[in-house]
Each structure stands twice: as C-alpha cells, then as structure tokens.
N, C-alpha and C. Protein backbone atom coordinates (compact mmCIF):
# COMPACT_ATOMS: atom_id res chain seq x y z
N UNK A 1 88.02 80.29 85.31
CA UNK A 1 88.48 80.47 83.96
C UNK A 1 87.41 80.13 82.94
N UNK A 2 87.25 79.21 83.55
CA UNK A 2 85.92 78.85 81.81
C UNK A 2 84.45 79.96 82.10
N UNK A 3 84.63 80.17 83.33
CA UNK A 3 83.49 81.80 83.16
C UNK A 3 83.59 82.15 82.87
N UNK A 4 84.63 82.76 82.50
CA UNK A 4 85.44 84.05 81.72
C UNK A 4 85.14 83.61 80.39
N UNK A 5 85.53 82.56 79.47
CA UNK A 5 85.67 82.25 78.34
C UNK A 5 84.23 82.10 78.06
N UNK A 6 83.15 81.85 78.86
CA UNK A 6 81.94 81.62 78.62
C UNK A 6 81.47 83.49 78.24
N UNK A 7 81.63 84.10 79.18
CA UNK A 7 81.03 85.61 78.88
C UNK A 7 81.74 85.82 77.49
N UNK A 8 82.74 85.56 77.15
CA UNK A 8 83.18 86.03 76.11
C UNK A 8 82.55 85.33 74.45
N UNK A 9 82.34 84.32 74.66
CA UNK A 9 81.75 83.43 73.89
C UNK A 9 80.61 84.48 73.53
N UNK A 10 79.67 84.74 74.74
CA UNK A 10 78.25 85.48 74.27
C UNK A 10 78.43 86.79 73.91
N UNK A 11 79.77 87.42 74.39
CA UNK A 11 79.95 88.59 73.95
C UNK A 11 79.80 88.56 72.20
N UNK A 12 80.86 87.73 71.74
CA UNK A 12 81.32 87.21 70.06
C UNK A 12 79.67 87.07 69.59
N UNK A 13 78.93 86.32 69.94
CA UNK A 13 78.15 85.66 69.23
C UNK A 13 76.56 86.69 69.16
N UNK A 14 77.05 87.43 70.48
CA UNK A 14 75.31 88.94 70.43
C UNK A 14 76.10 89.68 69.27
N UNK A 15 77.41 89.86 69.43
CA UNK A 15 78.12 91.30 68.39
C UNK A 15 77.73 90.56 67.44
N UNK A 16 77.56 89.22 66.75
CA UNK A 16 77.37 89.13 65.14
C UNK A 16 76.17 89.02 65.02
N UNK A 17 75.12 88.80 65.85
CA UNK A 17 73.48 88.75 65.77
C UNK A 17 72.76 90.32 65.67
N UNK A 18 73.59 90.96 66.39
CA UNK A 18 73.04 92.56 66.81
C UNK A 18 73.55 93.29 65.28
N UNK A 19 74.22 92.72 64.31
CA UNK A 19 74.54 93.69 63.08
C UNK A 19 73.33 93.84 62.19
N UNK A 20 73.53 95.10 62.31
CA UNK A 20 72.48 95.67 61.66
C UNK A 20 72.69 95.38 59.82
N UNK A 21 71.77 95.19 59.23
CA UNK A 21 72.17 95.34 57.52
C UNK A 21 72.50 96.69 56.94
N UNK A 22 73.49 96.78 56.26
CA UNK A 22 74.47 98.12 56.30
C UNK A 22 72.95 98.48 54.95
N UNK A 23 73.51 100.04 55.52
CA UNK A 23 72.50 101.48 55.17
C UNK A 23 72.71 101.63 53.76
N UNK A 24 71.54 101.81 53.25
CA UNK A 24 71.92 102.28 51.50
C UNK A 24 73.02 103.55 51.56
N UNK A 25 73.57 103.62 50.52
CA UNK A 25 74.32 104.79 50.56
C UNK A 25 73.88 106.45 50.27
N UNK A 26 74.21 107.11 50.90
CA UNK A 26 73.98 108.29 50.62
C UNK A 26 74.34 108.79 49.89
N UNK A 27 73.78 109.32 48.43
CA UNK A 27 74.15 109.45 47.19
C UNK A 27 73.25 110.22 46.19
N UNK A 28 74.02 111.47 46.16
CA UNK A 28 72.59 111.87 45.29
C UNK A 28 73.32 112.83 44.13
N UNK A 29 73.14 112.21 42.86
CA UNK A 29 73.69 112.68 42.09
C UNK A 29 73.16 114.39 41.23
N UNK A 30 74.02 115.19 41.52
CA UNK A 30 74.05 116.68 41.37
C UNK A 30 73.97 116.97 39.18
N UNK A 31 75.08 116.25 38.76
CA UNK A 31 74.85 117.05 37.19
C UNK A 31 75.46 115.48 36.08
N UNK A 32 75.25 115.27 35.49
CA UNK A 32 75.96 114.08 34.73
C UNK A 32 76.21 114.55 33.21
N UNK A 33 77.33 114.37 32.49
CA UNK A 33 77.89 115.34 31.50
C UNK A 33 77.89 114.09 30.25
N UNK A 34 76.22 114.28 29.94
CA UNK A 34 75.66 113.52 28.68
C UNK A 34 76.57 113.86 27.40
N UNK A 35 77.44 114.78 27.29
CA UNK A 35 77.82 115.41 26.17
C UNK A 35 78.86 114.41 26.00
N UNK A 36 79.72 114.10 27.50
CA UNK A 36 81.17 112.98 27.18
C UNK A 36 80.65 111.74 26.76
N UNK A 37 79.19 110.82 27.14
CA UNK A 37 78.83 109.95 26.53
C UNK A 37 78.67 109.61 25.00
N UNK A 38 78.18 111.07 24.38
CA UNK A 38 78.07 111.05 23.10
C UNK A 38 79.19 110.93 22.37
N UNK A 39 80.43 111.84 22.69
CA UNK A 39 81.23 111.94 22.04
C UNK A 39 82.74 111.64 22.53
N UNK A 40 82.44 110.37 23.35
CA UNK A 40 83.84 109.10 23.68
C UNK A 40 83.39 108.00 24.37
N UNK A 41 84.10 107.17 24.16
CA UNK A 41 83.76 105.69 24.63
C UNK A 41 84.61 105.63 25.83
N UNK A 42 83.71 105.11 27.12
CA UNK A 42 84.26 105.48 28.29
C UNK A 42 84.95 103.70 28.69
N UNK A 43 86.36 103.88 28.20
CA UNK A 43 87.02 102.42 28.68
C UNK A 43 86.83 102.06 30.41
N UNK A 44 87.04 103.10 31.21
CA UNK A 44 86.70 102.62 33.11
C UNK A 44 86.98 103.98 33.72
N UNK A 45 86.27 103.91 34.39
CA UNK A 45 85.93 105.38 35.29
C UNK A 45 86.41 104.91 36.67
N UNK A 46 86.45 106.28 37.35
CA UNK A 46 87.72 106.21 38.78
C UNK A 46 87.13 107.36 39.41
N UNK A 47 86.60 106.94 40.50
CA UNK A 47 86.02 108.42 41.66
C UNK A 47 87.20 109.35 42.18
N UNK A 48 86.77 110.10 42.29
CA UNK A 48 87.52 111.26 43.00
C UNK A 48 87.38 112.34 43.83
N UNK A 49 87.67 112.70 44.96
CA UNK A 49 87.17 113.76 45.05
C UNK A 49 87.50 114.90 45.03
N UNK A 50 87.42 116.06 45.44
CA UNK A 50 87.58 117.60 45.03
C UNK A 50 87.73 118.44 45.88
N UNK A 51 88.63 119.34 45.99
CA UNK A 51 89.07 120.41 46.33
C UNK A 51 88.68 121.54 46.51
N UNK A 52 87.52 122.10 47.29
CA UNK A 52 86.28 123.01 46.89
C UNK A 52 87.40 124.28 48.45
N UNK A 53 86.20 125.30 47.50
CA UNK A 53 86.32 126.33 48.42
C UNK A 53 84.69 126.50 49.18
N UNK A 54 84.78 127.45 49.93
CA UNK A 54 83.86 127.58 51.15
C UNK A 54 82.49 127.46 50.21
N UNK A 55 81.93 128.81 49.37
CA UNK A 55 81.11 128.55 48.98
C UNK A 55 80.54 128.22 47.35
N UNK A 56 81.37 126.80 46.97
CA UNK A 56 81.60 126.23 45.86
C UNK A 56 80.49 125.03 45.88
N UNK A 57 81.43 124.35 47.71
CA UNK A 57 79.50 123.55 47.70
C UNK A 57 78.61 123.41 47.89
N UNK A 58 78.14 124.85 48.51
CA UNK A 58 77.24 125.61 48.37
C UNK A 58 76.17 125.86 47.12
N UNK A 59 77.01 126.00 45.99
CA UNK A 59 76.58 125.77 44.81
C UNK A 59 76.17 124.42 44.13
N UNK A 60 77.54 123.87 44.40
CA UNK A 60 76.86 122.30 43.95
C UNK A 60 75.53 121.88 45.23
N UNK A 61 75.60 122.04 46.16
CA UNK A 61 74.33 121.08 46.42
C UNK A 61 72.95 121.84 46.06
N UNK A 62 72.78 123.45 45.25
CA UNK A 62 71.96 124.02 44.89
C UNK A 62 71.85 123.33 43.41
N UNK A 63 72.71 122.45 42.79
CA UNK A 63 72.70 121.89 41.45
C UNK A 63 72.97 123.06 40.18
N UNK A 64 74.27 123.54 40.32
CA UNK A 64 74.41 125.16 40.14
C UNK A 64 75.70 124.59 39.42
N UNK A 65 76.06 123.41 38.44
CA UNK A 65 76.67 122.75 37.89
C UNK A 65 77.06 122.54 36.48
N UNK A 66 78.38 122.86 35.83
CA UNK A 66 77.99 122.39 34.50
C UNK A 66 79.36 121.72 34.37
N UNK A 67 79.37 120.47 33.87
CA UNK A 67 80.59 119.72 33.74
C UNK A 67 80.87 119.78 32.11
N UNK A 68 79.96 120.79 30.82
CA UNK A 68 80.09 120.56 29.52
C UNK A 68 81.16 121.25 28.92
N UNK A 69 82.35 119.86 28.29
CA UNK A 69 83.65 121.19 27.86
C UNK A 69 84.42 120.71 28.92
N UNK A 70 84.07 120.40 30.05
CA UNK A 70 85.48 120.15 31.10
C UNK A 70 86.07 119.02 31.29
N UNK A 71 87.41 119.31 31.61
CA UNK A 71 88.52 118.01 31.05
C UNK A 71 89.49 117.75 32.63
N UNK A 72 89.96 116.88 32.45
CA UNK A 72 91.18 116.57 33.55
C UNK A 72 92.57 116.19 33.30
N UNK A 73 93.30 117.04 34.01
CA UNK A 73 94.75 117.32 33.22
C UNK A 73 95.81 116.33 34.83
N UNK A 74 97.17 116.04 34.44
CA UNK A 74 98.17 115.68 34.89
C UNK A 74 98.79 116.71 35.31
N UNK A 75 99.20 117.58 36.08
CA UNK A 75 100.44 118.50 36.34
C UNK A 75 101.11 118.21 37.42
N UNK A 76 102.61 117.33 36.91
CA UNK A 76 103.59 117.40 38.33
C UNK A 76 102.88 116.40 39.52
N UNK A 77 102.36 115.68 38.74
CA UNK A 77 101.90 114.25 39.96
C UNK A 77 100.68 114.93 40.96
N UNK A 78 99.84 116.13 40.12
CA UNK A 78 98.70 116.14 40.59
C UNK A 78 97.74 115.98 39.98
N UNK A 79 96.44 115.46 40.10
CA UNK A 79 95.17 115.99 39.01
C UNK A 79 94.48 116.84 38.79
N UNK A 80 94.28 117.70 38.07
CA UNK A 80 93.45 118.86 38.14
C UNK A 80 92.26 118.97 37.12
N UNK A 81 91.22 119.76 37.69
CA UNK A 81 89.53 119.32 36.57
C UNK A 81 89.87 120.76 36.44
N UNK A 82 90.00 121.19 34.75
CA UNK A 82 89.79 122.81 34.37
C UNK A 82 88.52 123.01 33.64
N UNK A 83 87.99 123.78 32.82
CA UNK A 83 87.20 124.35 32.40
C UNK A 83 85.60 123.94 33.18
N UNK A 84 85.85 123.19 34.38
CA UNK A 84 84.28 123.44 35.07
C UNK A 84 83.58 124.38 35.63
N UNK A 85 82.37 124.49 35.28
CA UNK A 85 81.71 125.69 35.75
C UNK A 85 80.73 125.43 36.98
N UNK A 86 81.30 125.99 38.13
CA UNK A 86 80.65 126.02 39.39
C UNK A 86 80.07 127.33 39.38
N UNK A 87 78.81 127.70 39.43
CA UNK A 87 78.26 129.03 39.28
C UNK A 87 78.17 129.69 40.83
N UNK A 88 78.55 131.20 40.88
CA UNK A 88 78.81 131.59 42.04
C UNK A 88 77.40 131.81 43.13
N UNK A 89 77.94 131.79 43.93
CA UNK A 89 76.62 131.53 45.29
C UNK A 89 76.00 132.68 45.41
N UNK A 90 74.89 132.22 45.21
CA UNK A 90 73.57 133.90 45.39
C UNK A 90 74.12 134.54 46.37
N UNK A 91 74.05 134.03 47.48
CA UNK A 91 73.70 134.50 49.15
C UNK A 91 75.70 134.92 49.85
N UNK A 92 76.20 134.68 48.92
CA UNK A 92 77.84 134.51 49.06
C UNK A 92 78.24 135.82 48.95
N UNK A 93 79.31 136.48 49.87
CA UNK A 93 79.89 138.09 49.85
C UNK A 93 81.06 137.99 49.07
N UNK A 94 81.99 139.09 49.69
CA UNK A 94 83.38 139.16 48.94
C UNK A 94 84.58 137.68 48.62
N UNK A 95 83.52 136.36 50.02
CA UNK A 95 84.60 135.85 49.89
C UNK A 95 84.10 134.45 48.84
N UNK A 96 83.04 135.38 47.76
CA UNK A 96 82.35 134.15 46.77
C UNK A 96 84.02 133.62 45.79
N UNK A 97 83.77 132.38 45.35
CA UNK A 97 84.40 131.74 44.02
C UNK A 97 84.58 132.01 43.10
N UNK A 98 85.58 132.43 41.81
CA UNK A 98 85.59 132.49 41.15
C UNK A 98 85.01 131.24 39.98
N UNK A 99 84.22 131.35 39.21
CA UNK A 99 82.98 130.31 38.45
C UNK A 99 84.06 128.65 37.68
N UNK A 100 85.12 129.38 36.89
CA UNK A 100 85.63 128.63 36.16
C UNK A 100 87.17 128.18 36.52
N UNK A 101 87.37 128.50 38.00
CA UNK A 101 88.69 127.99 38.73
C UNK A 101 89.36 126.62 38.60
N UNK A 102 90.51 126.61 38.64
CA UNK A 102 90.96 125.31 38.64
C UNK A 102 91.15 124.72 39.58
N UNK A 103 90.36 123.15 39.72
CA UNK A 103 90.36 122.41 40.99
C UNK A 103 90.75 121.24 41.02
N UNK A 104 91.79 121.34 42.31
CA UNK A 104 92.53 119.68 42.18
C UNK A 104 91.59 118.46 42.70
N UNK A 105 91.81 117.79 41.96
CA UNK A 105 91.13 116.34 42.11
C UNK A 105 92.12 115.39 43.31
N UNK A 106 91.03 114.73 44.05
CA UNK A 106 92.00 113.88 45.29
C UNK A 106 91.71 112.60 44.74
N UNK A 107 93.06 111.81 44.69
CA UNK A 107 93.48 110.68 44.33
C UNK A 107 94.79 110.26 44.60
N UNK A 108 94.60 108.85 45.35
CA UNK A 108 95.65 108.18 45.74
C UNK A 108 97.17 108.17 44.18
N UNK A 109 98.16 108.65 45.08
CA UNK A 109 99.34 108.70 44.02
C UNK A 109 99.73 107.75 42.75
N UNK A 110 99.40 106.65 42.97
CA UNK A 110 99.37 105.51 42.49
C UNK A 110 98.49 105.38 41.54
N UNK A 111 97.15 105.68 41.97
CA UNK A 111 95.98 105.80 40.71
C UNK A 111 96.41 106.83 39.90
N UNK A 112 96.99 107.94 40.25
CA UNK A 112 97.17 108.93 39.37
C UNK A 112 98.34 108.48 38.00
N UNK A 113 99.31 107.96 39.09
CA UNK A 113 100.66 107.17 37.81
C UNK A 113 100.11 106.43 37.07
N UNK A 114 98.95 105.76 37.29
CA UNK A 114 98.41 104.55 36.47
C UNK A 114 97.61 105.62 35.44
N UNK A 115 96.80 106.61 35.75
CA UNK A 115 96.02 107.30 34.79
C UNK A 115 96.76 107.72 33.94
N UNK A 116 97.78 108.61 34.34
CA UNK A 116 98.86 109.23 33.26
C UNK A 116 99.57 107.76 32.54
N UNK A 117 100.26 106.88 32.84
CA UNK A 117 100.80 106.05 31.66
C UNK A 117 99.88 105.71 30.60
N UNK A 118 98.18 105.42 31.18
CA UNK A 118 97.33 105.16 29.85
C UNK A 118 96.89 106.29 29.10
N UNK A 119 97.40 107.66 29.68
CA UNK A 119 96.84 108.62 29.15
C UNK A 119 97.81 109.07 28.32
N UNK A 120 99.06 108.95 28.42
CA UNK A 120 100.06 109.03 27.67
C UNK A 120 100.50 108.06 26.73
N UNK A 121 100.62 106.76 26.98
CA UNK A 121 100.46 105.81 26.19
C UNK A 121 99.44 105.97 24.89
N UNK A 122 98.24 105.91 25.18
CA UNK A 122 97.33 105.29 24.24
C UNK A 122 96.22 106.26 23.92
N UNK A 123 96.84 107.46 24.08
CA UNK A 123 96.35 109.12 23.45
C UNK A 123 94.95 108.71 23.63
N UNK A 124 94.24 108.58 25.01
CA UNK A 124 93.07 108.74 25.64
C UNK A 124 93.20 110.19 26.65
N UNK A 125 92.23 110.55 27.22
CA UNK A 125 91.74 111.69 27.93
C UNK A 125 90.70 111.34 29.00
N UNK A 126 90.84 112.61 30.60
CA UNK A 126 90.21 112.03 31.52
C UNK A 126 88.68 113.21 31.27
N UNK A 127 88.21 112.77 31.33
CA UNK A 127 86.77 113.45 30.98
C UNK A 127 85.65 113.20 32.36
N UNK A 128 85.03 114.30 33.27
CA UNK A 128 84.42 113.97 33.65
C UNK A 128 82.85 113.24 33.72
N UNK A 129 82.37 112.60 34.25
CA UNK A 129 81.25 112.01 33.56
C UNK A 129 80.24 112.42 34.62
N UNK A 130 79.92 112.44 36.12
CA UNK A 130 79.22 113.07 36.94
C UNK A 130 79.94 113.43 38.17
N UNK A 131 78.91 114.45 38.74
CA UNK A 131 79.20 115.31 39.96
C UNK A 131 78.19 114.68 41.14
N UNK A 132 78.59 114.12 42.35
CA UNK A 132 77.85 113.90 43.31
C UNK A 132 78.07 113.70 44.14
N UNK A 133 76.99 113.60 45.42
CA UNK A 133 77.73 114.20 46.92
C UNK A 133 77.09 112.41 47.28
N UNK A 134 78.23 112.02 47.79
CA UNK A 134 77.96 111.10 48.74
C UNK A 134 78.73 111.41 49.96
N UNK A 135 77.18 111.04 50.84
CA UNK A 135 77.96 110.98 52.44
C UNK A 135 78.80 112.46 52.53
N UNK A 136 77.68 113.61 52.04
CA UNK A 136 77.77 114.56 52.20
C UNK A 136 79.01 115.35 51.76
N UNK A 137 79.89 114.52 50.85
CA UNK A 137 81.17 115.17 49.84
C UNK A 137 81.00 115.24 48.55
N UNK A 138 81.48 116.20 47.91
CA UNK A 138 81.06 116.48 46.67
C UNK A 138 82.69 115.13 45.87
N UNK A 139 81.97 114.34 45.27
CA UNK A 139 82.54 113.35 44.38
C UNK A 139 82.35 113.58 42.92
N UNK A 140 83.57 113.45 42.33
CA UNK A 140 83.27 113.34 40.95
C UNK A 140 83.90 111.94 39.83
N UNK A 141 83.14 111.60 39.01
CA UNK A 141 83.20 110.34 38.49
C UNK A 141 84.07 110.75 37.17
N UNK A 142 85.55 110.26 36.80
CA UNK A 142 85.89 110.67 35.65
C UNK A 142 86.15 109.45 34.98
N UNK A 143 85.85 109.41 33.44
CA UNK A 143 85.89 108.56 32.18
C UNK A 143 87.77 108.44 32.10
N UNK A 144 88.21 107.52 31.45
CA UNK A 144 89.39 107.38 30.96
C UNK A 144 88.43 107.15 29.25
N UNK A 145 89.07 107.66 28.39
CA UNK A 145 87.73 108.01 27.52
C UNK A 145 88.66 108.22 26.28
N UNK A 146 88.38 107.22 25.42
CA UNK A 146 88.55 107.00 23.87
C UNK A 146 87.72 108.15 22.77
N UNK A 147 88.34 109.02 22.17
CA UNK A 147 87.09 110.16 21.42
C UNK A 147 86.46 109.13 20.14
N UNK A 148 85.79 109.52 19.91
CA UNK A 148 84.50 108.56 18.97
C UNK A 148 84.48 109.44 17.71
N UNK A 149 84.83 108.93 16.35
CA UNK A 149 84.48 109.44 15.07
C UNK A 149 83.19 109.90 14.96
N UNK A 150 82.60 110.36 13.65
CA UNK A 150 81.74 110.84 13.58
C UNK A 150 81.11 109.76 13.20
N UNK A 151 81.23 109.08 12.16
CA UNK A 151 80.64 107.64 12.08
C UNK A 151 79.99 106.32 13.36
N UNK A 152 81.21 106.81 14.18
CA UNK A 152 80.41 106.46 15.37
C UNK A 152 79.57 107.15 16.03
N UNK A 153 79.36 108.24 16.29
CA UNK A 153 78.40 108.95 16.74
C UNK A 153 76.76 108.91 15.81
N UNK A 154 77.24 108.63 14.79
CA UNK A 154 76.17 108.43 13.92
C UNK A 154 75.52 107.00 14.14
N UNK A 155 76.22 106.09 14.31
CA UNK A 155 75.69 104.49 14.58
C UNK A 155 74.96 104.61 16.03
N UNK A 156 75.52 105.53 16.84
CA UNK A 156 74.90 105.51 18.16
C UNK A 156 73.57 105.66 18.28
N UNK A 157 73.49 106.92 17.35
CA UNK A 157 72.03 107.66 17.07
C UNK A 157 71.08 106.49 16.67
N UNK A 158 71.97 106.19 15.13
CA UNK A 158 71.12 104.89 14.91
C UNK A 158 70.53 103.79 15.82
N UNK A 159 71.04 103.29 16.63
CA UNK A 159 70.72 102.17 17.75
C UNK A 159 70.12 102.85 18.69
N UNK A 160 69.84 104.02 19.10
CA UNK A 160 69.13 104.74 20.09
C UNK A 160 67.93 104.87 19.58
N UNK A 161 67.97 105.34 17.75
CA UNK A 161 66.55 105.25 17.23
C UNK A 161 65.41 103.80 17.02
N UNK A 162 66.59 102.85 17.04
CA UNK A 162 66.13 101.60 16.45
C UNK A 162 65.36 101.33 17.89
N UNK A 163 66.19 101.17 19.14
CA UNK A 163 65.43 100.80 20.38
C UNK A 163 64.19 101.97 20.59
N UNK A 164 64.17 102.93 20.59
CA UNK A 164 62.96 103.47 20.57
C UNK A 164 61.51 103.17 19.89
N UNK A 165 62.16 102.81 19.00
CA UNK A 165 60.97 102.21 17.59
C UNK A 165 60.53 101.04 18.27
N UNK A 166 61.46 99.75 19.08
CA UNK A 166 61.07 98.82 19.22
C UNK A 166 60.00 98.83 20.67
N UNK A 167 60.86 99.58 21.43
CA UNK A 167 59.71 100.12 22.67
C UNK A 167 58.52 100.36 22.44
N UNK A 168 58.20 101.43 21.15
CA UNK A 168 57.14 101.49 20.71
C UNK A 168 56.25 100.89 20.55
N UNK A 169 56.54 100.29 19.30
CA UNK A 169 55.55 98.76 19.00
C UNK A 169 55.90 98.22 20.04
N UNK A 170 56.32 97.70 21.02
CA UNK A 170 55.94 96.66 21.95
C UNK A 170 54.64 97.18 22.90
N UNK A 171 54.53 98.79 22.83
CA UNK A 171 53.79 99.37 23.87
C UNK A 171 52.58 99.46 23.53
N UNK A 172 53.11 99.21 22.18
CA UNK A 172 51.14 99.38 21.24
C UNK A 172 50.85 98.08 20.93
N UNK A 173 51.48 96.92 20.93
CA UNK A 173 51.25 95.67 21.16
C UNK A 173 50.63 95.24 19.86
C-alpha cells in the first residue's frame, strides 16, 4: 500500500513541475472602429462572437472590414450587429455573401438580459469597437457606449492636441 501512495505522490508532484507557462494568446486584431471612440464614451465592453457564413471569414482574415456606422440591436432575446460591412470574397463563386447582412452575435443569455436592461434603462447603445480573430475565431469587441456632445468631442481634440505639443517639446528637449 504505501507503494502505491508513493508512485502517486510523484505522479502529483512531476504533473505540477512539467507545466509548461501558458502560451501568449493568439490574437490578431483585423479592423478597430476609431469613429465609436470619437463619438461615445465607452462605459464597459463585452466580447462576442459571430455568426459568419462560409466565405465571410475569408474576408475578414484578408482585413476586408469596415465596422464604420455599425450598431448592435436586441431582437427577441437575440443580438444582432447590422449595418457591417464584410466585403465580398475575390476568389468566392455563387455561394459568395451578401456585403451588408445581418449577423447574430453569440452571447451567453444572461449577458444579453443584462445588456438590454442598461440599454433600455439608461438610453445607451451597443456599438462595436473591434473585429478580431483569436484562436482562429473571428471575435468582436462591443462598447455599451454613452453618445458624446459636441462640446465633448471638442475637449477631446483639445487634450489630444495639448499631449502632442507636450511630446514634442519633451523630444526636442
């Protein structure tokens, strides 16, 4: 008996020596939709992924992407991303994509009830913010997203100009 418990001992103790340090992630981001930064304040963002047809990611991993203008809607306890433009596949026949289709977003049921009460509540909007394939799936990152006055958009500019200026002179010393 205590042989037994002895092999097992070294079994436990090689399995936690032999772990390897886990792998950077595979992640490579395809299009990021600078336009929703400018014009809303992104309260917390929520991954998702997507609903593609055959040769849709085809396109996205050619970077054949435009997320500008496109929004994410609630229908009937699903999510759906409309006005995105997946541009159709060069090399693709009769059974290519239509460019500006509507595609459901995958998300646990629960995250979705939680998106819709704040989205209904507190007259915010889901806005996507980037497109990217990790671990070889096309993922997309959406904003829960406050729209920004023009006054704010203007202060932004301002503080984007001010840090530039200061980069400057620091570089010319």
């Amino acid at each position: 008996m205590s042989r037994g418990n002895l092999s097992m001992a070294k079994q436990t103790s090689a399995s936690q020596s032999s772990k390897a340090p886990p792998k950077e992630e595979d992640f490579q981001v395809i299009t990021v939709n600078r336009q929703a930064y400018h014009d809303y304040f992104v309260e917390r963002t929520v991954e998702a992924g997507i609903s593609l047809v055959g040769t849709e990611i085809k396109s996205i991993r050619d970077g054949k992407v435009n997320l500008r203008g496109s929004y994410a809607l609630i229908r009937n306890g699903e999510l759906w991303l409309e006005n995105a433009h997946i541009a159709v596949y060069e090399h693709g026949n009769r059974y290519n994509h239509e460019p500006l289709r509507n595609r459901k977003l995958l998300l646990h049921r629960r995250e979705i009830e939680q998106l819709q009460s704040k989205v209904s509540a507190k007259g915010m909007t889901l806005v996507p913010l980037k497109l990217y394939l990790k671990h070889g799936r096309a993922k997309i990152e959406l904003g829960l997203c406050r729209g920004k006055k023009l006054y704010d958009k203007r202060e932004a500019i301002a503080e984007r100009d001010v840090k530039r200026e200061i980069e400057r002179v620091i570089r010319k010393g």
